[in-house]
Protein backbone atom coordinates (compact mmCIF):
# COMPACT_ATOMS: atom_id res chain seq x y z
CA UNK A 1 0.07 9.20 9.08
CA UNK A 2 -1.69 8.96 6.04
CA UNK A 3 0.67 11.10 3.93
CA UNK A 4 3.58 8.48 5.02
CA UNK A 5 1.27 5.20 3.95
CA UNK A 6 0.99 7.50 0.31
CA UNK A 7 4.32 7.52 -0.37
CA UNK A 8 5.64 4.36 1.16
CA UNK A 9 2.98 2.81 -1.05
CA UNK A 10 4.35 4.38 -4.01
CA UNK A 11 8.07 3.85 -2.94
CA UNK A 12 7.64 0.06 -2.55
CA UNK A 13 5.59 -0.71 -5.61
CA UNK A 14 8.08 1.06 -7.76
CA UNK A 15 10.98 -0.71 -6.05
CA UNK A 16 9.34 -4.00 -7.03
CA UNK A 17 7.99 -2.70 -10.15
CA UNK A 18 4.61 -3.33 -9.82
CA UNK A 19 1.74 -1.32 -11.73
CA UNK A 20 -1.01 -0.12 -9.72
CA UNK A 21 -3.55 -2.36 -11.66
CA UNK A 22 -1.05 -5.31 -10.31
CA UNK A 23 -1.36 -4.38 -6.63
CA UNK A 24 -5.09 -4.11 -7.08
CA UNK A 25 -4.91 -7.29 -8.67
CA UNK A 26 -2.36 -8.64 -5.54
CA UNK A 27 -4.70 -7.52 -3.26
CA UNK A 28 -7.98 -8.18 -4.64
CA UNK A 29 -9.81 -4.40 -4.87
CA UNK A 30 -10.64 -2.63 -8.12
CA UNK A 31 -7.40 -0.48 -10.06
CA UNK A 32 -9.26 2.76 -9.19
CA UNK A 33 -9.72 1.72 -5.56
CA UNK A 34 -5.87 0.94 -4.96
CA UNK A 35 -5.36 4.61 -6.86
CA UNK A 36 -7.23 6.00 -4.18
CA UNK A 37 -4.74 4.61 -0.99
CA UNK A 38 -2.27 6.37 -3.47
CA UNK A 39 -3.74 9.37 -3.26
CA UNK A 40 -4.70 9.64 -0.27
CA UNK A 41 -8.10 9.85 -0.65
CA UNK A 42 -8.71 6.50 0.73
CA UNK A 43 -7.92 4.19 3.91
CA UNK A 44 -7.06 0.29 3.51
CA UNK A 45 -9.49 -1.91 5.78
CA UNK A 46 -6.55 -3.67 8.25
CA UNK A 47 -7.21 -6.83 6.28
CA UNK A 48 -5.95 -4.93 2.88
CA UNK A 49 -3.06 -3.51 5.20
CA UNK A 50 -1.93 -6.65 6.47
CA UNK A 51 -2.39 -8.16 2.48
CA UNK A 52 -0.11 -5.37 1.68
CA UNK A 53 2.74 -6.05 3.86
CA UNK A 54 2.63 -9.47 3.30
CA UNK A 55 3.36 -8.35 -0.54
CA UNK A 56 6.43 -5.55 0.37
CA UNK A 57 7.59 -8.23 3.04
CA UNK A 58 7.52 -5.18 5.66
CA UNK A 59 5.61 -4.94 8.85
CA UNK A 60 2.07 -2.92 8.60
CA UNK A 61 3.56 -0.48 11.55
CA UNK A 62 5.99 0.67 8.52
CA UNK A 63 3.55 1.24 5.98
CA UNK A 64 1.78 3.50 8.53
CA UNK A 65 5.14 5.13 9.58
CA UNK A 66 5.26 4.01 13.02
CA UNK A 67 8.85 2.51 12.62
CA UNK A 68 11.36 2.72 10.45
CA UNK A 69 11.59 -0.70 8.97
């Protein structure tokens, strides 16, 4: 699950063309702690989850890969 959250991270932000430091901004955590959901090495509280659906416009069960939209 956490492999999909990596990469639909990365597949929205670049679709909207967003830096990492500007999600980190977006979303109110440090550059290197945003770089860290990115990599995998690193879990978003829900709150942070919900803050970055709201962003993408898609529902958290997507970012986590439990549907397909």
């Amino acid at each position: 699950m956490m492999q999909i959250f990596c990469e639909r991270l990365k597949e929205l932000r670049g679709l909207y063309h967003y830096t990492q430091r500007q999600m980190a901004e977006k979303i109110g955590i440090s550059q290197p702690s945003y770089i860290r959901y990115e990599n995998g090495t690193s879990e978003p509280t829900l709150e942070t989850l919900a803050k970055i659906a709201n962003i993408f416009d898609v529902s958290a069960d997507y970012l986590i890969g439990r549907s397909d939209y």
